[in-house]
C-alpha atoms as a PDB file:
ATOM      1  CA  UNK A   1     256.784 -96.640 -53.244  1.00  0.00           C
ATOM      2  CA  UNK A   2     254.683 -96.676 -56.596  1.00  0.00           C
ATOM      3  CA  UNK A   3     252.658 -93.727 -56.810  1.00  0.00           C
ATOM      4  CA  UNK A   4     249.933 -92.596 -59.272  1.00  0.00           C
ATOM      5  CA  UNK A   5     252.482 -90.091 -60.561  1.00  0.00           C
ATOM      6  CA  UNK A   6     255.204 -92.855 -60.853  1.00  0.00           C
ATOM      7  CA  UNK A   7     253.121 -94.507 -63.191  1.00  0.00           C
ATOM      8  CA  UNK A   8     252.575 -91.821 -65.330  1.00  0.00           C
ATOM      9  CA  UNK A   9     256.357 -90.965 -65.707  1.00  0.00           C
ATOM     10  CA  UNK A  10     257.006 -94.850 -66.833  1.00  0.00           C
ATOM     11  CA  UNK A  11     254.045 -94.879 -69.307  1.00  0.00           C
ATOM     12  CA  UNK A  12     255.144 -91.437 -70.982  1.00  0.00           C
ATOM     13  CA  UNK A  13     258.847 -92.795 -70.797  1.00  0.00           C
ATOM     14  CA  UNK A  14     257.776 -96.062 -72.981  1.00  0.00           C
ATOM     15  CA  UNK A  15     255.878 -93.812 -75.202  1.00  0.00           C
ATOM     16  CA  UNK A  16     252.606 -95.818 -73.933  1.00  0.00           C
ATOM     17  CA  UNK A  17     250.745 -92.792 -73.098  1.00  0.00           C
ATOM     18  CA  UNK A  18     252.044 -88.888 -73.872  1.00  0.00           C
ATOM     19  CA  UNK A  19     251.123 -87.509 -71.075  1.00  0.00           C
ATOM     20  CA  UNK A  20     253.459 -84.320 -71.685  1.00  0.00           C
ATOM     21  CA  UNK A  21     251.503 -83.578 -75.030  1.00  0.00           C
ATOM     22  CA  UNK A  22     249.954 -81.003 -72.798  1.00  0.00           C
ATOM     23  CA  UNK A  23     251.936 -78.799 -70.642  1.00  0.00           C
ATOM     24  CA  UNK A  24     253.443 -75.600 -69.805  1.00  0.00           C
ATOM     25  CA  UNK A  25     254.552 -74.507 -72.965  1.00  0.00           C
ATOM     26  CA  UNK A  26     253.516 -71.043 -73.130  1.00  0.00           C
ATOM     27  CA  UNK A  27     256.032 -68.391 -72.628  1.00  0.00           C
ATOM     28  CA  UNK A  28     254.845 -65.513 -70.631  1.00  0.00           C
ATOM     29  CA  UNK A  29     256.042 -63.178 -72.940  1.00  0.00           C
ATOM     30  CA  UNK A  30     256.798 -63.232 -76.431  1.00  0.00           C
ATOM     31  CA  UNK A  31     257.449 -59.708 -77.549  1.00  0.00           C
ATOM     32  CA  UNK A  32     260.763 -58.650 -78.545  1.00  0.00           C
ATOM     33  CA  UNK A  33     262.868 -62.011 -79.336  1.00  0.00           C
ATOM     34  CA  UNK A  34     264.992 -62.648 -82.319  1.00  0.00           C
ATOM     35  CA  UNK A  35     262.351 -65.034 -83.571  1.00  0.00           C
ATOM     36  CA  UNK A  36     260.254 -62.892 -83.893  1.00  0.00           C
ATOM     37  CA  UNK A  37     262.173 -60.288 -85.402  1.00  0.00           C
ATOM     38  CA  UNK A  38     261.358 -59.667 -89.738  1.00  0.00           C
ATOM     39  CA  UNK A  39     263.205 -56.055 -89.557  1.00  0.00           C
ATOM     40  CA  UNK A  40     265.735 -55.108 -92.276  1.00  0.00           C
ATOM     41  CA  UNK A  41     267.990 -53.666 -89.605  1.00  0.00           C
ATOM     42  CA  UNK A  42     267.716 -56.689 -86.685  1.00  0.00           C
ATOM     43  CA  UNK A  43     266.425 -54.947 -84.350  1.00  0.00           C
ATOM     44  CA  UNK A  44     263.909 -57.288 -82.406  1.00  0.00           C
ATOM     45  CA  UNK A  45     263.008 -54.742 -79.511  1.00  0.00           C
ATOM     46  CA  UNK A  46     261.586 -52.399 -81.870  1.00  0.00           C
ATOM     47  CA  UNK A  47     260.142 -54.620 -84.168  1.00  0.00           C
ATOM     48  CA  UNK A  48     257.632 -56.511 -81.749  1.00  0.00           C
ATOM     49  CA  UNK A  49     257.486 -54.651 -78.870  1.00  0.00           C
ATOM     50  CA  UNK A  50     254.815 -55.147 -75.493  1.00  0.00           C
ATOM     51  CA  UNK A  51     252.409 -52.506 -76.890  1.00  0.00           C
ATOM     52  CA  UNK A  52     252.409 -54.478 -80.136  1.00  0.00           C
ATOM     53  CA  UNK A  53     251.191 -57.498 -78.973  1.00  0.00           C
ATOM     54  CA  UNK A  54     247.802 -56.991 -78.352  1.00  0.00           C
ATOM     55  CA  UNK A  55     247.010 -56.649 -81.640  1.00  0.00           C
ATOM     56  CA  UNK A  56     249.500 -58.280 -83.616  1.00  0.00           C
ATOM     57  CA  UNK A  57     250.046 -61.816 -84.247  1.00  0.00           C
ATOM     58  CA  UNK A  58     253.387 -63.524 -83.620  1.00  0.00           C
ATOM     59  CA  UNK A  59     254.686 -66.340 -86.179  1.00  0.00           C
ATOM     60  CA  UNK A  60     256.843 -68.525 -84.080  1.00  0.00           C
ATOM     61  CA  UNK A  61     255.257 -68.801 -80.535  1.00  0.00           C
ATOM     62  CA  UNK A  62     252.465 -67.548 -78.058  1.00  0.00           C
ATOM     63  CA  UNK A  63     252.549 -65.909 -74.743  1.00  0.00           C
ATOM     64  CA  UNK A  64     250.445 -65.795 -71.197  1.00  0.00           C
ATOM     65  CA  UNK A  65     249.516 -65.762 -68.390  1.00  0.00           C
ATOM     66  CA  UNK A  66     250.049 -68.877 -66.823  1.00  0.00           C
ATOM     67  CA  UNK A  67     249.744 -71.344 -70.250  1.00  0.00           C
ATOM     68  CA  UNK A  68     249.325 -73.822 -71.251  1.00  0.00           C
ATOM     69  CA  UNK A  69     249.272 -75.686 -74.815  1.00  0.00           C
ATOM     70  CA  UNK A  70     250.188 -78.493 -76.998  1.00  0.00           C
ATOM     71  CA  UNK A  71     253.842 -79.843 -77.480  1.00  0.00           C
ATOM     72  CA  UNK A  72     253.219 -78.456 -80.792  1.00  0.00           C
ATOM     73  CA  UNK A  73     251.943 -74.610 -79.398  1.00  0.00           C
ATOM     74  CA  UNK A  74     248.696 -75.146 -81.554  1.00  0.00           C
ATOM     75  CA  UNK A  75     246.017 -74.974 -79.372  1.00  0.00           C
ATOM     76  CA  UNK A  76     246.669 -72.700 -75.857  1.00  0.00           C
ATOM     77  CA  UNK A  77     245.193 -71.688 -72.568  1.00  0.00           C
ATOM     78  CA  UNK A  78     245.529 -69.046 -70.418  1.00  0.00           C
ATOM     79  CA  UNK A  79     243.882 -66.291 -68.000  1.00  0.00           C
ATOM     80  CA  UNK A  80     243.884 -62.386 -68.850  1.00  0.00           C
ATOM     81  CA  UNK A  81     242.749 -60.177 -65.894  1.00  0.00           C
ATOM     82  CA  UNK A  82     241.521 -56.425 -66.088  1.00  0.00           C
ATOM     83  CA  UNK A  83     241.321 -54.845 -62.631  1.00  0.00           C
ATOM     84  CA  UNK A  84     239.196 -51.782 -64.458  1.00  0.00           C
ATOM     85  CA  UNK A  85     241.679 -49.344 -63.930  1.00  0.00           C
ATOM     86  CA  UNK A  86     244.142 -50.398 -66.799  1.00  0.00           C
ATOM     87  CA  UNK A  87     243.559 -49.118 -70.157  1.00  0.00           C
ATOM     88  CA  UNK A  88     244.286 -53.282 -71.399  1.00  0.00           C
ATOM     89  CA  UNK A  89     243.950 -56.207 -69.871  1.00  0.00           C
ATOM     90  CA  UNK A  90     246.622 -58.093 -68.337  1.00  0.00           C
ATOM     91  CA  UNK A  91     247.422 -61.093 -70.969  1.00  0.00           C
ATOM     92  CA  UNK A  92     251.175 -61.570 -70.540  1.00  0.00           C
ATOM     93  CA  UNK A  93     254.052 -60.127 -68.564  1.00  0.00           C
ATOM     94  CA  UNK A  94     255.801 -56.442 -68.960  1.00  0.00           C
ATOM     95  CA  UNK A  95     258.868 -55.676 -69.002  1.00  0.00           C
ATOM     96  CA  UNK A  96     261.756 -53.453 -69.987  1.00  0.00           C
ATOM     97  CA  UNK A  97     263.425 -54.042 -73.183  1.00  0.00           C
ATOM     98  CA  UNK A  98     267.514 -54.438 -73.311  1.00  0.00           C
ATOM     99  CA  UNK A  99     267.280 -50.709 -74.754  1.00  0.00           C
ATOM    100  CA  UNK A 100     265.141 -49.455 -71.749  1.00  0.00           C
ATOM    101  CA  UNK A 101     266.861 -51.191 -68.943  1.00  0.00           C
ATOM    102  CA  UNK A 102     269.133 -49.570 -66.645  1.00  0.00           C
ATOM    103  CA  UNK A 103     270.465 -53.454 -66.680  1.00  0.00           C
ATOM    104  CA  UNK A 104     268.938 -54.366 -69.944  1.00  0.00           C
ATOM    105  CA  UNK A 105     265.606 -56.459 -70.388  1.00  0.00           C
ATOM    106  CA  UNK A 106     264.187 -57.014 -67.142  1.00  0.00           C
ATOM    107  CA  UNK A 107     260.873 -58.135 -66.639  1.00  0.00           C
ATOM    108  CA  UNK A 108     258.455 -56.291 -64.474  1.00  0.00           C
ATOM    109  CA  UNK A 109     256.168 -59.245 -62.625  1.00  0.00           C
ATOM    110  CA  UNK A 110     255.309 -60.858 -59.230  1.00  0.00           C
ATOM    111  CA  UNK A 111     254.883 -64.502 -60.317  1.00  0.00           C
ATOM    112  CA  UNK A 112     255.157 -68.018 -58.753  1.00  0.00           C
ATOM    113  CA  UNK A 113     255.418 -71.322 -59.625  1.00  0.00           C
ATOM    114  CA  UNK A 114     254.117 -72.574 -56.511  1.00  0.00           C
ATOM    115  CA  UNK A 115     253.399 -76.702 -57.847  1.00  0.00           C
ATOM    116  CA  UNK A 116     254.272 -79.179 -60.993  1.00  0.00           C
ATOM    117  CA  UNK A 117     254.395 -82.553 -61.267  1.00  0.00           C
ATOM    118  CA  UNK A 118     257.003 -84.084 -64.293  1.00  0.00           C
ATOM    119  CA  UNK A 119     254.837 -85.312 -66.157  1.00  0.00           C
ATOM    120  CA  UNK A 120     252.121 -82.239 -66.361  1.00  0.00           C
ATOM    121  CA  UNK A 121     249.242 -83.488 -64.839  1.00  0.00           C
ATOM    122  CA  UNK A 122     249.343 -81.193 -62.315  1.00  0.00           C
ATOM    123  CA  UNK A 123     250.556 -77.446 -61.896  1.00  0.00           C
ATOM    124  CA  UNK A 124     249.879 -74.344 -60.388  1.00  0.00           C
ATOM    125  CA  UNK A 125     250.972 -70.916 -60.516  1.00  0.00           C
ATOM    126  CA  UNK A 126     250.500 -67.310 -58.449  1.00  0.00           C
ATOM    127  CA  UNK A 127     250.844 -64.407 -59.952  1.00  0.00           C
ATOM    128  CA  UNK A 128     250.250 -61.074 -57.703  1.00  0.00           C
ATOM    129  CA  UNK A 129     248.066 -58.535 -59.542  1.00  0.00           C
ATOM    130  CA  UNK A 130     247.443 -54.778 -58.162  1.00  0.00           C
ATOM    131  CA  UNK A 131     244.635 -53.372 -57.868  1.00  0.00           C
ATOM    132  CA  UNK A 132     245.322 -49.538 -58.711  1.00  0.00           C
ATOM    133  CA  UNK A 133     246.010 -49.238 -62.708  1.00  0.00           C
ATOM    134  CA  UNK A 134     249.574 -51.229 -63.294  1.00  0.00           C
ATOM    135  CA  UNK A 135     252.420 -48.586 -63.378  1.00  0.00           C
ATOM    136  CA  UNK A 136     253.439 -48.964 -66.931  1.00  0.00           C
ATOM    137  CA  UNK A 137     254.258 -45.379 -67.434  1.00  0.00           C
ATOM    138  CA  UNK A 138     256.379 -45.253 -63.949  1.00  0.00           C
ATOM    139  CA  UNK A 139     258.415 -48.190 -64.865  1.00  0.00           C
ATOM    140  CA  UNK A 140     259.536 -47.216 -68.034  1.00  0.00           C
ATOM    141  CA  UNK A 141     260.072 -43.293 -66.970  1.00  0.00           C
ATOM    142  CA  UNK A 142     262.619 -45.067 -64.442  1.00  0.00           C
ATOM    143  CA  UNK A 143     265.808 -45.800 -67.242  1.00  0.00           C
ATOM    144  CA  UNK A 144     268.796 -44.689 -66.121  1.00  0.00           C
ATOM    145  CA  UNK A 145     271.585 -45.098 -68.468  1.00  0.00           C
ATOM    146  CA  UNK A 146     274.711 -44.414 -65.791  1.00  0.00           C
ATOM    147  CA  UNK A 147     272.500 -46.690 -63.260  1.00  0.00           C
ATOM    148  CA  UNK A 148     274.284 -49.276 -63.963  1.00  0.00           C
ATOM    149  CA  UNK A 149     275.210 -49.897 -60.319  1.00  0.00           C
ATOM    150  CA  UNK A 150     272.304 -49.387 -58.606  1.00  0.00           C
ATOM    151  CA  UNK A 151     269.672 -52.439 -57.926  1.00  0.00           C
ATOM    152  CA  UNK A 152     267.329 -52.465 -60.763  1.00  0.00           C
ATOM    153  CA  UNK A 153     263.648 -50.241 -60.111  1.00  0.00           C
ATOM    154  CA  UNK A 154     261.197 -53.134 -59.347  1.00  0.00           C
ATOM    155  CA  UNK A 155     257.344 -53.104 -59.584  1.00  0.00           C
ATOM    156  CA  UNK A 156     257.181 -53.497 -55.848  1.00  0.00           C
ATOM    157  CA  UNK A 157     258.980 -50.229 -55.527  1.00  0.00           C
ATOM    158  CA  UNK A 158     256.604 -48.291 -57.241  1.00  0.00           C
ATOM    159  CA  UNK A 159     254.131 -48.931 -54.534  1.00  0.00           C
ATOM    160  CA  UNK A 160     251.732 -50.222 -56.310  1.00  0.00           C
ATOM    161  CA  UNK A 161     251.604 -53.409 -53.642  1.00  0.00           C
ATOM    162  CA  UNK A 162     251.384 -51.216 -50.355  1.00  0.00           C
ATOM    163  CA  UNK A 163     248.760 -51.924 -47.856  1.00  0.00           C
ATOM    164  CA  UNK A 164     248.114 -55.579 -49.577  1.00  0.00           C
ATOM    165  CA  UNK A 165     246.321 -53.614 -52.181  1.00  0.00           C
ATOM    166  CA  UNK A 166     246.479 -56.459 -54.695  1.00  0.00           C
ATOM    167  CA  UNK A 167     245.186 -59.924 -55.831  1.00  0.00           C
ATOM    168  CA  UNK A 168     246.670 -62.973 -55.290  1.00  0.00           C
ATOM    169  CA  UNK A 169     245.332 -64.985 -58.794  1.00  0.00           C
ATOM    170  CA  UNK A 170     245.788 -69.003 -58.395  1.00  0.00           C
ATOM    171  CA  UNK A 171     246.277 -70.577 -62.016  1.00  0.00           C
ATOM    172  CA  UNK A 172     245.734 -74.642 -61.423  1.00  0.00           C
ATOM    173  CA  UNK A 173     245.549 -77.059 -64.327  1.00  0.00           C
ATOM    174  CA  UNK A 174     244.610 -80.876 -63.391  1.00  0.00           C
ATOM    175  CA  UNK A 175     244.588 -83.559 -65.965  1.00  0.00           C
ATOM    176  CA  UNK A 176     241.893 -86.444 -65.570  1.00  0.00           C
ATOM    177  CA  UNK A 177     242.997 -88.013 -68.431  1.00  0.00           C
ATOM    178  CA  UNK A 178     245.803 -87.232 -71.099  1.00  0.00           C
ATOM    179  CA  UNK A 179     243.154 -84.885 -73.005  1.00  0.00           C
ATOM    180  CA  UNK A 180     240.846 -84.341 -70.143  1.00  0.00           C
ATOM    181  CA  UNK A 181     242.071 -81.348 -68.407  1.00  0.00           C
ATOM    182  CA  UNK A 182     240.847 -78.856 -65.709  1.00  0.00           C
ATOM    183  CA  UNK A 183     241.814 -75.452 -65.518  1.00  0.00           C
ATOM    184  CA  UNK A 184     240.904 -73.262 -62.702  1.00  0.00           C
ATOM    185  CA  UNK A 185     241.844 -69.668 -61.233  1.00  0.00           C
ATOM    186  CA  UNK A 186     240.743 -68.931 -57.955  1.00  0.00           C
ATOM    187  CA  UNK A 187     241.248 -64.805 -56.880  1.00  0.00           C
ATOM    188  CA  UNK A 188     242.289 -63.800 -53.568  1.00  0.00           C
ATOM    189  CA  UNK A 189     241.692 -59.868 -52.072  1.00  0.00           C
ATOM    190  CA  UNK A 190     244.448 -58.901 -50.125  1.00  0.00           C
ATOM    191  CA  UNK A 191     243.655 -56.032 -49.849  1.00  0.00           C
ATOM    192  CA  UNK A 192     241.874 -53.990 -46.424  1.00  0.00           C
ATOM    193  CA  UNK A 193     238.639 -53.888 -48.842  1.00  0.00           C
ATOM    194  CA  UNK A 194     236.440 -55.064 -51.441  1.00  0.00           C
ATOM    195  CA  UNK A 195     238.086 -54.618 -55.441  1.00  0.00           C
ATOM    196  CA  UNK A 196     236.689 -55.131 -58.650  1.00  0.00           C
ATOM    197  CA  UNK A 197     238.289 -57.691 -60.882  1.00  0.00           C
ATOM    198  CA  UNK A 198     237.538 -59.069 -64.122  1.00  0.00           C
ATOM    199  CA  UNK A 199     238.934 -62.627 -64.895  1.00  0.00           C
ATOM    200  CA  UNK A 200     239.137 -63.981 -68.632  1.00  0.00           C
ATOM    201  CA  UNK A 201     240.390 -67.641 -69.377  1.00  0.00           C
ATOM    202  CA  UNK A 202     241.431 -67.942 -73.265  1.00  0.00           C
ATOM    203  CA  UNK A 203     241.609 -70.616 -75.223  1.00  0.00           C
ATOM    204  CA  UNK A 204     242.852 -70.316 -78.656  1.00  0.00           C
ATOM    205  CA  UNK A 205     244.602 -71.752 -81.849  1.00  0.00           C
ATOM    206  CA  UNK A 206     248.262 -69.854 -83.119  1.00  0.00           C
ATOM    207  CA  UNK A 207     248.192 -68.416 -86.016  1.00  0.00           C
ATOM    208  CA  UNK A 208     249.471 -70.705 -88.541  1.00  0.00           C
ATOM    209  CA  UNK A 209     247.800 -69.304 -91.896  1.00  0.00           C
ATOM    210  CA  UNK A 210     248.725 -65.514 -92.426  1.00  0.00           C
ATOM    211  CA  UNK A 211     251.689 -66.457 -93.543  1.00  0.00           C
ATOM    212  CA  UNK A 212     251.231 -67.505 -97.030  1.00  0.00           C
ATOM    213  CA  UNK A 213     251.746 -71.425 -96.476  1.00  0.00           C
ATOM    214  CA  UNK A 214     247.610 -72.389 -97.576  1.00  0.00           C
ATOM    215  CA  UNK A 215     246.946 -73.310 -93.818  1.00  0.00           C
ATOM    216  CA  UNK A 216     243.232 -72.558 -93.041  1.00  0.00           C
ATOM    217  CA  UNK A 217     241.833 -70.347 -90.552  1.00  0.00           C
ATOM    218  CA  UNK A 218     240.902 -72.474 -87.071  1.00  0.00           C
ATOM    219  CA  UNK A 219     237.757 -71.855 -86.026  1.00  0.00           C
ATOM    220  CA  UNK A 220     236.034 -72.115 -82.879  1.00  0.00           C
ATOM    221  CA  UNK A 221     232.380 -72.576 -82.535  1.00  0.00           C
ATOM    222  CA  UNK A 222     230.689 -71.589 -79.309  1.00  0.00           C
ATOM    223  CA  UNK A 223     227.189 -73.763 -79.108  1.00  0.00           C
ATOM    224  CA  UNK A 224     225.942 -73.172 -75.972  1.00  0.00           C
ATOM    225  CA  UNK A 225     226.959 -70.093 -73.365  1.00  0.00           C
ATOM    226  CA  UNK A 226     229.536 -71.984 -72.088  1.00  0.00           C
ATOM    227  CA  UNK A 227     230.507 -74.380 -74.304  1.00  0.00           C
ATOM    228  CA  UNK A 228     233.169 -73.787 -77.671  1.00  0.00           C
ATOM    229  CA  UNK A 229     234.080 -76.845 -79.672  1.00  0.00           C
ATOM    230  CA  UNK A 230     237.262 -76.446 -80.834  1.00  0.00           C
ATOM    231  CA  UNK A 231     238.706 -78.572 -83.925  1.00  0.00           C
ATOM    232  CA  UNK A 232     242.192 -79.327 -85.431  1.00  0.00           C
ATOM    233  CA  UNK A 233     242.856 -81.484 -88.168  1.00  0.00           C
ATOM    234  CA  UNK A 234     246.825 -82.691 -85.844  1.00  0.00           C
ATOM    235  CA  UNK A 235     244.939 -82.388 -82.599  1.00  0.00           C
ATOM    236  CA  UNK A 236     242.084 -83.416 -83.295  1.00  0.00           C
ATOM    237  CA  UNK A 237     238.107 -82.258 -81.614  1.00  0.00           C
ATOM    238  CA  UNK A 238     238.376 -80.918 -78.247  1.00  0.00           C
ATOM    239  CA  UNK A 239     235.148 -78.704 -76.251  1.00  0.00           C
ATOM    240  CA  UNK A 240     235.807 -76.241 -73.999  1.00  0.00           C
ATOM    241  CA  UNK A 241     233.513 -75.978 -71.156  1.00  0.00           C
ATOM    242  CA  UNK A 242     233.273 -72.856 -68.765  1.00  0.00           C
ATOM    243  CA  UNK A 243     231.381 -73.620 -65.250  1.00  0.00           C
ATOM    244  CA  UNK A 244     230.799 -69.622 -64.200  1.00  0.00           C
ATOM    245  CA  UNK A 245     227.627 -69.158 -66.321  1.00  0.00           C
ATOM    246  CA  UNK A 246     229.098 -65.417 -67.887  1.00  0.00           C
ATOM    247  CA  UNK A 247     228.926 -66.876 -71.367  1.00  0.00           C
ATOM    248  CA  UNK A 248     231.401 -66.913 -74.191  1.00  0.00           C
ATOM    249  CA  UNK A 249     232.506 -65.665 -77.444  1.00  0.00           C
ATOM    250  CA  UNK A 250     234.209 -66.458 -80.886  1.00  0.00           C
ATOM    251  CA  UNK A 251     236.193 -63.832 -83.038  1.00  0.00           C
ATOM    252  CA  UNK A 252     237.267 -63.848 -86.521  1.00  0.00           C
ATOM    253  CA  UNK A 253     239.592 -61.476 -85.861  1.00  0.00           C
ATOM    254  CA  UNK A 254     243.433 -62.290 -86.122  1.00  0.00           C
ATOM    255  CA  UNK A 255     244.051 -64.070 -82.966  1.00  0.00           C
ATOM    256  CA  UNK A 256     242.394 -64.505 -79.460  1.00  0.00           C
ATOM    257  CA  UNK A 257     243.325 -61.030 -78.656  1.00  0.00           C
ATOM    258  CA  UNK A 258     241.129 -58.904 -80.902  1.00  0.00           C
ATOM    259  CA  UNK A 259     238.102 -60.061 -79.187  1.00  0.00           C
ATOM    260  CA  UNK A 260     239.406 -60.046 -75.448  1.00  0.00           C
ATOM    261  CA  UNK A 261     240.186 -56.412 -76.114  1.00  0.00           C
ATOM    262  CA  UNK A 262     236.833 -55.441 -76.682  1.00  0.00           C
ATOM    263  CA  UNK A 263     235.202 -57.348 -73.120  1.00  0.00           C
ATOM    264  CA  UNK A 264     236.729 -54.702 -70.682  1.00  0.00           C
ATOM    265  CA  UNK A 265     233.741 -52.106 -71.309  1.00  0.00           C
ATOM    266  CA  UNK A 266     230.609 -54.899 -71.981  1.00  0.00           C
ATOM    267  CA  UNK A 267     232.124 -57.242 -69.042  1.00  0.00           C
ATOM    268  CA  UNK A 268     230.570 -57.108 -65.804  1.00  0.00           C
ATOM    269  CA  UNK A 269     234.013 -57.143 -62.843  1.00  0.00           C
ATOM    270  CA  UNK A 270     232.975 -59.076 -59.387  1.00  0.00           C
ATOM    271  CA  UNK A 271     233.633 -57.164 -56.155  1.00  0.00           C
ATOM    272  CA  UNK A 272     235.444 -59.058 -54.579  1.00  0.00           C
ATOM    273  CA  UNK A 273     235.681 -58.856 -50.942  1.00  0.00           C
ATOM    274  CA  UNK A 274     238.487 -59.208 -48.051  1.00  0.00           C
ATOM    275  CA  UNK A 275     240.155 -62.699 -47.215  1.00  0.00           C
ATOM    276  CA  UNK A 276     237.712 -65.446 -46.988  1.00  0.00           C
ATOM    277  CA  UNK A 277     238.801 -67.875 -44.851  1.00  0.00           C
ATOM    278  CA  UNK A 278     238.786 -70.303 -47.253  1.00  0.00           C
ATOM    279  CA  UNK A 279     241.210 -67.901 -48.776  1.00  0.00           C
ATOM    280  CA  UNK A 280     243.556 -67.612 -45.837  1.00  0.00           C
ATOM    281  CA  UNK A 281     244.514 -70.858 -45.873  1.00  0.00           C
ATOM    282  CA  UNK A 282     245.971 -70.832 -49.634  1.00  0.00           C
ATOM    283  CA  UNK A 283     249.836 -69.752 -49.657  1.00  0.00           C
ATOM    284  CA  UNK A 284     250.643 -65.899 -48.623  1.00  0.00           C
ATOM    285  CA  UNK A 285     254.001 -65.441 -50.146  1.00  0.00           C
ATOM    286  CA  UNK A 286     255.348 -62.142 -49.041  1.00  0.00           C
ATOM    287  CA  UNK A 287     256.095 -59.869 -51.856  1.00  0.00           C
ATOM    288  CA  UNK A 288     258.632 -57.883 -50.821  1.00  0.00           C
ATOM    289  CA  UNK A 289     260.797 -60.162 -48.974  1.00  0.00           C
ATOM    290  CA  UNK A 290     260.559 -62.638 -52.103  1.00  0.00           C
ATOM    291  CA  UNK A 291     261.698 -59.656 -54.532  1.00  0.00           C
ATOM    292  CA  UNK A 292     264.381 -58.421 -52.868  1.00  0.00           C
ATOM    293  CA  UNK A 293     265.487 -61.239 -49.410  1.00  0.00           C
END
C-alpha cells in the first residue's frame, strides 16, 4: 500500500523534495560536551556546565525541550515551561555531570518520544513536568562516590511525582508543507487539583557571529502580537505565528535565553484544572513503572 508518508520518503530519497530539512535536531541538552569545551585544562563539565546555560551561548549546537530546527541547527524551536515555583524556567534537561554521578553523567528527566514519522512530518513528544519547584538541590546533594552499586537516585524518587502532582506537556510538530510547519503543546493536570503553569514556545537563530568570523547578528522582528518574521540569508524568510493571543517579544540580547529569563515575573501562568476529558483520552504513561519496570 502507497501511503501519503510513502510518498514523502521516495521524494526526499530522489532529492525531489527535502523533507528532512526540518526535524528533530535539537539535543535536549548541550551543557558539558567536549565540543563545547575552550578550557586550557579539558575539562568540559566545568567549563559549560547546566547553570551556565541560561545565559551563555554555546558555539557548536543548541539544546531543548522537545526541538526542533534546520539540518543546518540555524533556526530552532522549542517549549520552556515555568511552573512558578522554580527559580528558572525549564528550557532543557538536568542532569548530573560524570563528576557528580554516583554512575557518572546521568540525566535527571521523565521524557517520551511517544510518535515520528521518517521523514519528519510528524512527531510528538511527552515530557512529565512537576508541579512543586524541580528538586535540583536534592538531586545533586544525592552523589555518592562508593555508590557505585546501588541503582542510580532518580527524579521519581525524590517524590516530586507523588499523588500525580505533575503535568503531562504534549510537544506535536505537523508539517503541511516542507516549510509549513505546526507546532503545538497541549498541558495535561494530573494532579488531584488545579496548578499554575506557564508555557513558552521559542523560536530562535544560533549564534553564529560572536565568534569573530564577520557573521551578522539575526534578527527577529515581531510586527504584530503574535506574529515575528524571521529572516536568514541560507534559509531564507520564514513568520512565526502564535494562535494564544499572549503576545510576543524580540531580544537583542545574546541568544533566545536572555529574554525568556526575564517573562517568569511579567508572565501571567494559567490555572490549570484536573483532567479534562478531552485530556483523559491522550496517553497516561505511568511514571514509575516506566523508570524503573
Amino acid at each position: 500500500m502507497n501511503t501519503a508518508e510513502h510518498e514523502r520518503l521516495e521524494e526526499a530519497r530522489t532529492l525531489t523534495k527535502p523533507w528532512r530539512r526540518f526535524g528533530p535536531y535539537v539535543s535536549d541538552r548541550q551543557w558539558g560536551p567536549v565540543r563545547e569545551d575552550s578550557s586550557p585544562e579539558g575539562k568540559a563539565w566545568e567549563y559549560f556546565s547546566h547553570d551556565h546555560a541560561r545565559s551563555r551561548a554555546y558555539r557548536w549546537g543548541e539544546d531543548g525541550i522537545a526541538g526542533f530546527c534546520d539540518d543546518q541547527q540555524l533556526l530552532c524551536l522549542s517549549s520552556a515551561l515555568w511552573s512558578t515555583r522554580d527559580p528558572i524556567l525549564k528550557e532543557r534537561f538536568f542532569g548530573l555531570s560524570g563528576p557528580e554521578g554516583s554512575h557518572g553523567e546521568d540525566v535527571k528527566e521523565v521524557s517520551y518520544y511517544l510518535e515520528a514519522t521518517l521523514s519528519h512530518s510528524y512527531l510528538q513528544v511527552l515530557s512529565k513536568y512537576p508541579q512543586a519547584a524541580y528538586p535540583y538541590a536534592s538531586l545533586l546533594q544525592k552523589y555518592q562516590p562508593e555508590a557505585k552499586t546501588e541503582p542510580e537516585y532518580e527524579l521519581v524518587d525524590t517524590g516530586i511525582f507523588d499523588e500525580g502532582r505533575y503535568f503531562d506537556v504534549f510537544v506535536e510538530y505537523a508539517k503541511n508543507a516542507l516549510e509549513d510547519i505546526l507546532m503545538r503543546v497541549r498541558v495535561v493536570n494530573r494532579g488531584p487539583e488545579a496548578a499554575p503553569i506557564v508555557v513558552l514556545p521559542q523560536a530562535w537563530f544560533r549564534n553564529t557571529w560572536s565568534w569573530g568570523r564577520g557573521t551578522k547578528r539575526r534578527i527577529l522582528r515581531a510586527y504584530d502580537p503574535d506574529v515575528v518574521a524571521l529572516s536568514h540569508p541560507l534559509l531564507g524568510e520564514f513568520v512565526l505565528h502564535g494562535d494564544t493571543g499572549q503576545g510576543l517579544g524580540a531580544s537583542h540580547q545574546t541568544g533566545w535565553t536572555g529574554l525568556m529569563a526575564t517573562l517568569p515575573s511579567e508572565a501571567t501562568p494559567t490555572a490549570l484544572p484536573h483532567d479534562s476529558a478531552e485530556a483523559a483520552a491522550r496517553p497516561k504513561v505511568s511514571i514509575r513503572e516506566a523508570v524503573r519496570p
